[in-house]
C-alpha atoms as a PDB file:
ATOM      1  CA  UNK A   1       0.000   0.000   0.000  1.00  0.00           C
ATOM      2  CA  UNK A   2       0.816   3.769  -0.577  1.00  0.00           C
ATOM      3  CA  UNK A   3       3.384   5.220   1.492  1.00  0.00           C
ATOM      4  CA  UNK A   4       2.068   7.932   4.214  1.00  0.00           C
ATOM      5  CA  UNK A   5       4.878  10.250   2.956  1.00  0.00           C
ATOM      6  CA  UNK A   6       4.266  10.003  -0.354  1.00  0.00           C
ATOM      7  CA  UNK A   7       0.184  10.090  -0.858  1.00  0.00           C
ATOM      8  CA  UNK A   8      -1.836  11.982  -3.398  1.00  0.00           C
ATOM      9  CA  UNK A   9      -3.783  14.554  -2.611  1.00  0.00           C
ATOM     10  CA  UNK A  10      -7.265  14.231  -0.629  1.00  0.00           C
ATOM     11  CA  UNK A  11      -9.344  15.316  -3.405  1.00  0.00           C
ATOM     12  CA  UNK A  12      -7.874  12.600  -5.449  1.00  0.00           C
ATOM     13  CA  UNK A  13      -8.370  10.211  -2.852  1.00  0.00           C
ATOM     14  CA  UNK A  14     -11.799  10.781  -2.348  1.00  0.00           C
ATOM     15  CA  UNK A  15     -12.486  10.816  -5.707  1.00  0.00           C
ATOM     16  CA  UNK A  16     -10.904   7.333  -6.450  1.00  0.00           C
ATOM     17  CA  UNK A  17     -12.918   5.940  -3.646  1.00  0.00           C
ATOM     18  CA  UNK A  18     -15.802   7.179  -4.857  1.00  0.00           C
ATOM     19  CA  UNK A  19     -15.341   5.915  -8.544  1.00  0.00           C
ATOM     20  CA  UNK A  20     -14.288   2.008  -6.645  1.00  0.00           C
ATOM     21  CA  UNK A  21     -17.436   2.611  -4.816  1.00  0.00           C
ATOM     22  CA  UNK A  22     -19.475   3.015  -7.482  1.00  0.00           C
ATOM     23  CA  UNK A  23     -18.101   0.193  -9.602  1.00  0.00           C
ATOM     24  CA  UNK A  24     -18.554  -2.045  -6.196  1.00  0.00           C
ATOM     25  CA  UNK A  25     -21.580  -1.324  -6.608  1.00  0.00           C
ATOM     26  CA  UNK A  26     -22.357  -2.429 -10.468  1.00  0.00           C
ATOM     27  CA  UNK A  27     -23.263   1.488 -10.719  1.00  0.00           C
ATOM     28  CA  UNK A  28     -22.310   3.383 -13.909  1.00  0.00           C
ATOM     29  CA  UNK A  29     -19.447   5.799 -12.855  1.00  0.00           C
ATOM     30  CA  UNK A  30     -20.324   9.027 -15.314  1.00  0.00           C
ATOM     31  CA  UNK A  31     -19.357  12.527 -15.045  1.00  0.00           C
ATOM     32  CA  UNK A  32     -22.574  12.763 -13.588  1.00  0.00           C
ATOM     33  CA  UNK A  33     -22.873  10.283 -11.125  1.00  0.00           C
ATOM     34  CA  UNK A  34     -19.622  11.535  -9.878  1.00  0.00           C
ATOM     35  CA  UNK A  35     -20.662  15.016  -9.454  1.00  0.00           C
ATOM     36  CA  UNK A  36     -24.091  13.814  -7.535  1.00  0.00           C
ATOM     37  CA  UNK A  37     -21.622  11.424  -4.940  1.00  0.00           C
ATOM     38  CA  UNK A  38     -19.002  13.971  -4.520  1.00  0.00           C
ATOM     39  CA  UNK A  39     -21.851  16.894  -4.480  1.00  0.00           C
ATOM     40  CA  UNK A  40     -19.930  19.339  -6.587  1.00  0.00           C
ATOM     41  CA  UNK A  41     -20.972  20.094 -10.546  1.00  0.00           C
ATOM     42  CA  UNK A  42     -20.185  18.132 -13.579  1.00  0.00           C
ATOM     43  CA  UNK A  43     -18.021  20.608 -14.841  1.00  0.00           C
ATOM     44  CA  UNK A  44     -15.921  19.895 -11.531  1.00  0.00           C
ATOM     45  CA  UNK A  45     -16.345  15.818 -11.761  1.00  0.00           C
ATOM     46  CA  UNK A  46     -15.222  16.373 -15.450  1.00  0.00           C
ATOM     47  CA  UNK A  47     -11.837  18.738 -14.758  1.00  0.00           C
ATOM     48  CA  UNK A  48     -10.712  16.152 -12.216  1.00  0.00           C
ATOM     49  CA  UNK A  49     -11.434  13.226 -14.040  1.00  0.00           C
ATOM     50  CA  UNK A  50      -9.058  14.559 -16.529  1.00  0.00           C
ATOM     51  CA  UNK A  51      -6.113  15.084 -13.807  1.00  0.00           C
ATOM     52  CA  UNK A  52      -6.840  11.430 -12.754  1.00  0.00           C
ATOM     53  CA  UNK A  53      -6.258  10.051 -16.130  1.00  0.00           C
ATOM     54  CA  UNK A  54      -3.346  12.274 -16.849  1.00  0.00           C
ATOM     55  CA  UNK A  55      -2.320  10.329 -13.524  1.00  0.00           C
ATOM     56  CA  UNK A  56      -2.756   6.952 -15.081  1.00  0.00           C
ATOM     57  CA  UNK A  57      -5.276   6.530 -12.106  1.00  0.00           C
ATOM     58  CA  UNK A  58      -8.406   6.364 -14.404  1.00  0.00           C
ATOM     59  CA  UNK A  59      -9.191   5.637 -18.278  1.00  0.00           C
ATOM     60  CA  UNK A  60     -12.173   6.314 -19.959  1.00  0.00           C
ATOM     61  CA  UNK A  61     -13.970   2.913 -21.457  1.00  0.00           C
ATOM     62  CA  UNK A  62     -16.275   3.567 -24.239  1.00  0.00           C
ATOM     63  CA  UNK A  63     -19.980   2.496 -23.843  1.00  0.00           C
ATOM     64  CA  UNK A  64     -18.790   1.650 -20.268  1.00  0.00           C
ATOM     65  CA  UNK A  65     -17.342   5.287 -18.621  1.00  0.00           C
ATOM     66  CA  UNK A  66     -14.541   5.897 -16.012  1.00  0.00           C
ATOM     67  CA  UNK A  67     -12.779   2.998 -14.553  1.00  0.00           C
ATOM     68  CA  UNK A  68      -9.969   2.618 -12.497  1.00  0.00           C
ATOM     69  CA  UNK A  69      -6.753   1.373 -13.919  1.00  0.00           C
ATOM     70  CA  UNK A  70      -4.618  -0.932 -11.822  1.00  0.00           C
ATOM     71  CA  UNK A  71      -2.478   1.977  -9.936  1.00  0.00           C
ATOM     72  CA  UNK A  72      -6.192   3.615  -9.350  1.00  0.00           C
ATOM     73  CA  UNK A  73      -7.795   0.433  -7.643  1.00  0.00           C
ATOM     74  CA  UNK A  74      -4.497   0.193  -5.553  1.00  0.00           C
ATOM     75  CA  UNK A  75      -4.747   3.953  -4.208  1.00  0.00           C
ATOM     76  CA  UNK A  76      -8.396   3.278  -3.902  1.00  0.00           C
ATOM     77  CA  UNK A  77      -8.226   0.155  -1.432  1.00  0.00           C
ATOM     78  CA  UNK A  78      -5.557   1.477   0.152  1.00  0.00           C
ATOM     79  CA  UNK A  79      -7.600   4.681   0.953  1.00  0.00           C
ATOM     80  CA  UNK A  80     -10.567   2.155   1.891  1.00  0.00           C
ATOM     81  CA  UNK A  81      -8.531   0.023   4.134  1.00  0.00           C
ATOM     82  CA  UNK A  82      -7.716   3.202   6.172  1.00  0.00           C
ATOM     83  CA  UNK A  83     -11.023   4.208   6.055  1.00  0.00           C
ATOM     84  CA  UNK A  84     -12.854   1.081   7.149  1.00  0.00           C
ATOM     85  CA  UNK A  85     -10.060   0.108   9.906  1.00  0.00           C
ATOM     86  CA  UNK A  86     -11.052   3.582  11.394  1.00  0.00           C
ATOM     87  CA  UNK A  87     -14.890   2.852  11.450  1.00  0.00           C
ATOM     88  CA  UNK A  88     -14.281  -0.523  12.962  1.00  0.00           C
ATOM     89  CA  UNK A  89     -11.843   1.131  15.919  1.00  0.00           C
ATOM     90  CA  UNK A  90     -14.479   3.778  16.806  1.00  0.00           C
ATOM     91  CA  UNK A  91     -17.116   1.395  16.959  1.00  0.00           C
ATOM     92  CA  UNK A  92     -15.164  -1.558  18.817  1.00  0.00           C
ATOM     93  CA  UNK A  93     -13.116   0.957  21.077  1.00  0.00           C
ATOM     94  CA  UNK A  94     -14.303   4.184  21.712  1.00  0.00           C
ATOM     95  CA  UNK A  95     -18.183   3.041  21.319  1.00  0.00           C
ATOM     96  CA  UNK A  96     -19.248   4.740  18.701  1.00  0.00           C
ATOM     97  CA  UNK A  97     -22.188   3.297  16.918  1.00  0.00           C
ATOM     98  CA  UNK A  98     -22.450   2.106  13.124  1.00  0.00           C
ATOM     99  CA  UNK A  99     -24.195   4.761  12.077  1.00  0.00           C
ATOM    100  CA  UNK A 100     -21.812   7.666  13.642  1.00  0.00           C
ATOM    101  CA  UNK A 101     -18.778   6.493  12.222  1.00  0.00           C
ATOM    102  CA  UNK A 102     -18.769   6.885   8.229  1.00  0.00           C
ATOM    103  CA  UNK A 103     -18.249  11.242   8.582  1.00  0.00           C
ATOM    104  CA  UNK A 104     -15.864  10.650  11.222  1.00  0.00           C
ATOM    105  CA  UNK A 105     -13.652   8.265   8.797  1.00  0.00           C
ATOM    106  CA  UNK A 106     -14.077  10.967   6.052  1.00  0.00           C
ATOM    107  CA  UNK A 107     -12.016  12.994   7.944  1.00  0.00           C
ATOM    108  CA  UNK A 108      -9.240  11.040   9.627  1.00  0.00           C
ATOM    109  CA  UNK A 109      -8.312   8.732   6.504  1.00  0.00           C
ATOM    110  CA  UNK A 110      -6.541  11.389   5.112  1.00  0.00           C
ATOM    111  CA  UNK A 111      -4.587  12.288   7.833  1.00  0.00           C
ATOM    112  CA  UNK A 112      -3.440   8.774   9.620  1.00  0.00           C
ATOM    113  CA  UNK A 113      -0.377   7.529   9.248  1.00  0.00           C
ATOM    114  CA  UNK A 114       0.364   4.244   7.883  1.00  0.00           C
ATOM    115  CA  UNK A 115       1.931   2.787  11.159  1.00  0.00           C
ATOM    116  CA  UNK A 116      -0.651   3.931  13.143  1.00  0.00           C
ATOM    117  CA  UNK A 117      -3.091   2.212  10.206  1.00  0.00           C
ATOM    118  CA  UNK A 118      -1.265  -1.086  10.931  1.00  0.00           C
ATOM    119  CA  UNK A 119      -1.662  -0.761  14.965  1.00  0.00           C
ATOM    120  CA  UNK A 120      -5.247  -0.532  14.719  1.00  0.00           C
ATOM    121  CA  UNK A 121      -5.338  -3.285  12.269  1.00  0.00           C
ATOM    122  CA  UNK A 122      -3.079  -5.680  15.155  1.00  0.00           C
ATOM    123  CA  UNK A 123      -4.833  -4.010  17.693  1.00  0.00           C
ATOM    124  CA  UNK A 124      -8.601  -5.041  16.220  1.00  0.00           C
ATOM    125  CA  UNK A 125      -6.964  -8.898  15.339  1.00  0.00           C
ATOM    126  CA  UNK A 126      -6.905  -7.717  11.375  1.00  0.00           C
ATOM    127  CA  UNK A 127     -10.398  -7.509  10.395  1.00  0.00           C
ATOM    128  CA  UNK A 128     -11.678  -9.012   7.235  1.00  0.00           C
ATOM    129  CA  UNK A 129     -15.178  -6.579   7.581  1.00  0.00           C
ATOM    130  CA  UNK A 130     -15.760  -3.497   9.175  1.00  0.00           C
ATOM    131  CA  UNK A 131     -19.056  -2.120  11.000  1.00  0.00           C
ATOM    132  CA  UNK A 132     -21.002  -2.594   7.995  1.00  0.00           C
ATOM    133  CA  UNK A 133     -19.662  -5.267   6.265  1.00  0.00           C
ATOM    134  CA  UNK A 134     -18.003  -3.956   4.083  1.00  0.00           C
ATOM    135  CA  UNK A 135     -14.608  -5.679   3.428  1.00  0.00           C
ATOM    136  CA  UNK A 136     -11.509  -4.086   4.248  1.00  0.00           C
ATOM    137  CA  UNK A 137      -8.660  -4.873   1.615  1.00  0.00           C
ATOM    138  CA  UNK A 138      -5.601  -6.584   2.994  1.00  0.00           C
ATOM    139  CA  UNK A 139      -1.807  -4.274   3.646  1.00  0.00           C
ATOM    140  CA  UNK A 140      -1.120  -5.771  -0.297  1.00  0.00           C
ATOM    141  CA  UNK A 141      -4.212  -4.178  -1.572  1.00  0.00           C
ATOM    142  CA  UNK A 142      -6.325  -7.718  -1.568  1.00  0.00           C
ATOM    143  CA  UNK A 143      -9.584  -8.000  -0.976  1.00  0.00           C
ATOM    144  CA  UNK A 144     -12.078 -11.314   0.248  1.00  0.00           C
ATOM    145  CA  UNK A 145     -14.664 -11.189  -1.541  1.00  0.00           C
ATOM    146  CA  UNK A 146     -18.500 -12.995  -0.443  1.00  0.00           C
ATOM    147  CA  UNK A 147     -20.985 -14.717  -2.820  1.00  0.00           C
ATOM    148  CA  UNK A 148     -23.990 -12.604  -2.005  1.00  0.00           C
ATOM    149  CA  UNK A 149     -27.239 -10.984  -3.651  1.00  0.00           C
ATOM    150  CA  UNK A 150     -28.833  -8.101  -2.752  1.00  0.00           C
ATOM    151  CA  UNK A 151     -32.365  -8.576  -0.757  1.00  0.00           C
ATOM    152  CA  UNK A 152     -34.044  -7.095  -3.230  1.00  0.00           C
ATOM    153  CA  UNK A 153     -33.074  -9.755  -5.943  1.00  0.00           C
ATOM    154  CA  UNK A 154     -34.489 -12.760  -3.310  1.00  0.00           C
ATOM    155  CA  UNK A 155     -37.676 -14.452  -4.028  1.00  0.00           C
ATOM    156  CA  UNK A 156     -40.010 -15.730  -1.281  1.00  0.00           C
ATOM    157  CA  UNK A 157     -38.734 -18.829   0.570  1.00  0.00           C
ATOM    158  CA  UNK A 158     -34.976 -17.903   0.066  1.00  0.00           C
ATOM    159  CA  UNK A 159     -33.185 -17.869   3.594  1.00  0.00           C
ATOM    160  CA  UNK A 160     -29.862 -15.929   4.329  1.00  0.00           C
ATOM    161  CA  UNK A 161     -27.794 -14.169   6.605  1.00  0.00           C
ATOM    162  CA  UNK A 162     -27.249 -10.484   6.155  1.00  0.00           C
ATOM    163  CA  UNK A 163     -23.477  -9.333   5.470  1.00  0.00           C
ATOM    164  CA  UNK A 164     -23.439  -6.261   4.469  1.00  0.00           C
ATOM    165  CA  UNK A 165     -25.232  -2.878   4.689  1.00  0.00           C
ATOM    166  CA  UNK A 166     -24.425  -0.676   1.666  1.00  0.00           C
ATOM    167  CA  UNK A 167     -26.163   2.671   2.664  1.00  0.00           C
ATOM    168  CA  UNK A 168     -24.067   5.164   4.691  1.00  0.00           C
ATOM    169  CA  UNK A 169     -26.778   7.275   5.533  1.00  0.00           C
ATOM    170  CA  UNK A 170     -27.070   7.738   9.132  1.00  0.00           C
ATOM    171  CA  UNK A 171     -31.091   7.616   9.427  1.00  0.00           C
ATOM    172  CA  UNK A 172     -31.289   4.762   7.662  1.00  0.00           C
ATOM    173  CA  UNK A 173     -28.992   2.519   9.423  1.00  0.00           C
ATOM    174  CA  UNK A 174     -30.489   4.028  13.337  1.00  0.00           C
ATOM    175  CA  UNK A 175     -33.959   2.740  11.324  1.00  0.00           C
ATOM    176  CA  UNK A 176     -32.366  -0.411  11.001  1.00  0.00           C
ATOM    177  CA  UNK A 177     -30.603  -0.741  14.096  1.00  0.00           C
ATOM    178  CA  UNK A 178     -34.098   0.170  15.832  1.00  0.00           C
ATOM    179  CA  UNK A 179     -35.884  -2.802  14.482  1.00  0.00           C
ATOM    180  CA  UNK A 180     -32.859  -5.117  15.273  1.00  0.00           C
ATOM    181  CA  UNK A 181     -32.003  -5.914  11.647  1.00  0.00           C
ATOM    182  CA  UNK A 182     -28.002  -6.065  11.190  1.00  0.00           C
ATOM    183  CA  UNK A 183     -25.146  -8.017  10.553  1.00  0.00           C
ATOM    184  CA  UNK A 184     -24.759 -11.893  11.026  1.00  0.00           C
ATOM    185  CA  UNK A 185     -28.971 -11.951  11.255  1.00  0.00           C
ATOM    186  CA  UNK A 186     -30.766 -14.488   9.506  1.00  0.00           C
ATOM    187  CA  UNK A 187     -32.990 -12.994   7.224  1.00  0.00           C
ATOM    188  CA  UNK A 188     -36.105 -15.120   5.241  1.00  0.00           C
ATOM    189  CA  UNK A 189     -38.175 -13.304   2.357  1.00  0.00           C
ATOM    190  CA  UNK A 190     -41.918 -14.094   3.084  1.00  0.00           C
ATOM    191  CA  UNK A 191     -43.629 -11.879  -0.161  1.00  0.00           C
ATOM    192  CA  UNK A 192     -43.205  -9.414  -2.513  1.00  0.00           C
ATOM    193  CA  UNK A 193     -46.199  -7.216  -2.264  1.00  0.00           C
ATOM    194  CA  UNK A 194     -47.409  -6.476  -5.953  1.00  0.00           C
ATOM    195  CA  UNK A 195     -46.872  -2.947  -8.206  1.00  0.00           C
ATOM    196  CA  UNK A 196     -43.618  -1.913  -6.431  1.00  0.00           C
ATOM    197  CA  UNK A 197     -44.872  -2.803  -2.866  1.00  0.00           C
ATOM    198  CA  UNK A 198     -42.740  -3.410  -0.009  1.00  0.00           C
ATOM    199  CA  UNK A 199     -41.152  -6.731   0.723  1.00  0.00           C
ATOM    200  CA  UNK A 200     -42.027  -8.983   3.656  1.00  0.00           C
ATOM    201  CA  UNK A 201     -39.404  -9.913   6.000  1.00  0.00           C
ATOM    202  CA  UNK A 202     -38.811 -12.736   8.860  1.00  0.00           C
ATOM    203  CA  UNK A 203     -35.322 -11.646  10.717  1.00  0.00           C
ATOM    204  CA  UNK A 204     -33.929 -13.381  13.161  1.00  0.00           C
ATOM    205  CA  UNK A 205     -34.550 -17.076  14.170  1.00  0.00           C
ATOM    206  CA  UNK A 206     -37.328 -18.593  15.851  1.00  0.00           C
ATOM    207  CA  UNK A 207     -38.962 -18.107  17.743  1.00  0.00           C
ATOM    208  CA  UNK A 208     -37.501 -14.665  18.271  1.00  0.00           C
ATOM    209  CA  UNK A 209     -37.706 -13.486  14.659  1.00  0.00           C
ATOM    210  CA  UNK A 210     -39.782 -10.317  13.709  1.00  0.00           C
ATOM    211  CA  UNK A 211     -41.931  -9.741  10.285  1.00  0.00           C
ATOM    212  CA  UNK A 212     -40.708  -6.377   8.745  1.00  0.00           C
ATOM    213  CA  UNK A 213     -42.146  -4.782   5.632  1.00  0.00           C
ATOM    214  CA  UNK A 214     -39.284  -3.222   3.788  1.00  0.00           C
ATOM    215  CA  UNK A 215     -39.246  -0.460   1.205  1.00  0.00           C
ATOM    216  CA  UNK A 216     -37.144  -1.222  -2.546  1.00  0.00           C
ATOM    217  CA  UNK A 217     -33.930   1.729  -0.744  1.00  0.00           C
ATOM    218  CA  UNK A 218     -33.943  -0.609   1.862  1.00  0.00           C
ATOM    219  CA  UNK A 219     -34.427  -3.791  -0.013  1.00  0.00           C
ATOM    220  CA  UNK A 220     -31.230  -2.807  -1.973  1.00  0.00           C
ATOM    221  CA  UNK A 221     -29.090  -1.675   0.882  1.00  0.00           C
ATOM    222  CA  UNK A 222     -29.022  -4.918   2.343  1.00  0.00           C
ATOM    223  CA  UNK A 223     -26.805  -8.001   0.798  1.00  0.00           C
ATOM    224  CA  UNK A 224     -27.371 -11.063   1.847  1.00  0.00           C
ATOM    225  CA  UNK A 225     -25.799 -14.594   1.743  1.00  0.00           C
ATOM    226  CA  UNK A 226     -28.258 -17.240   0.794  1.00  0.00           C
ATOM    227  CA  UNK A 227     -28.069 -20.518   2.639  1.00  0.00           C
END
């Protein structure tokens, strides 16, 4: 991973998260959808698009828009790893809840050192998944990657556990959080409620599970691995 001394800017860095992000998420990574993540206009998306590639950290794909090039996915984990090692230390030692955390590691990534990245990483027993599931890429830039689907994409009768939370925003994950649905849970579709209705829920096991009606930004915030 990138030296401390040596890293790119923080605007860069943010904006090859955000383009990893995106492509995590099977999301088209435009001018536009850049300029609606980063919240700045496409004229501004567009300028530093043009330093990244000039960088070699992005190329332009036609039909298929900005990806990362091998140096870019690099500086992107690496800016993830310090990012998600940070969420899980605030959560697991100074008790910060999952959805506090993702504003406070906006801020400290960039200015961390890599040793003290490392001693959080020993100090946490090297963490494969931070507070929301989301993996955190190995010191070489590696990354374990799950089988999963997103809830949305289950039919009824499909069973799984829920792994990962994609949605940062804090009043959806306290909604979550106050109906007990999280990480590790077991998770069972009962319906799909017709004409874009909500779908029906069982989490948790038997017999202390709870029916939930969830709406489709929930239902697609929420990947599960199907047993």
């Amino acid at each position: 991973m990138a030296d401390s001394s040596n890293r790119r800017s923080s605007s860069i860095e943010d904006y090859v998260r955000v383009i990893y992000g995106l492509a995590e998420r099977g999301e088209p990574v435009t001018n536009t959808s850049l300029a609606a993540r980063m919240a700045v206009s496409p004229s501004s998306a567009s300028g530093m698009v043009t330093k990244l590639a000039q960088q070699g950290l992005v190329e332009h794909v036609p039909y298929r828009g900005i990806e990362l090039t091998g140096e870019g996915r690099l500086l992107a984990r690496s800016v993830l790893r310090r990012h998600r090692l940070i969420e899980s230390y605030l959560v697991s030692e100074l008790g910060y809840t999952w959805d506090e955390v993702h504003a406070e590691a906006d801020q400290l990534e960039h200015a961390v050192s890599d040793r003290l990245v490392e001693r959080i990483a020993v100090k946490l027993g090297n963490p494969q998944r931070d507070p929301h599931g989301d993996p955190i890429p190995a010191a070489d830039g590696s990354v374990e990657e799950l089988s999963t689907h997103l809830l949305d994409e289950l039919e009824p009768g499909q069973v799984g556990e829920i792994v990962r939370v994609w949605d940062t925003d804090p009043e959806l994950l306290r909604y979550l959080a106050d109906r007990s649905i999280g990480l590790g849970q077991r998770i069972e579709v009962v319906e799909r409620q017709p004409f874009g209705g909500p779908i029906v829920v069982r989490v948790g096991s038997p017999p202390d599970s709870a029916t939930h009606a969830l709406g489709k930004e929930i239902a697609q915030a929420l990947s599960v691995a199907v047993r």
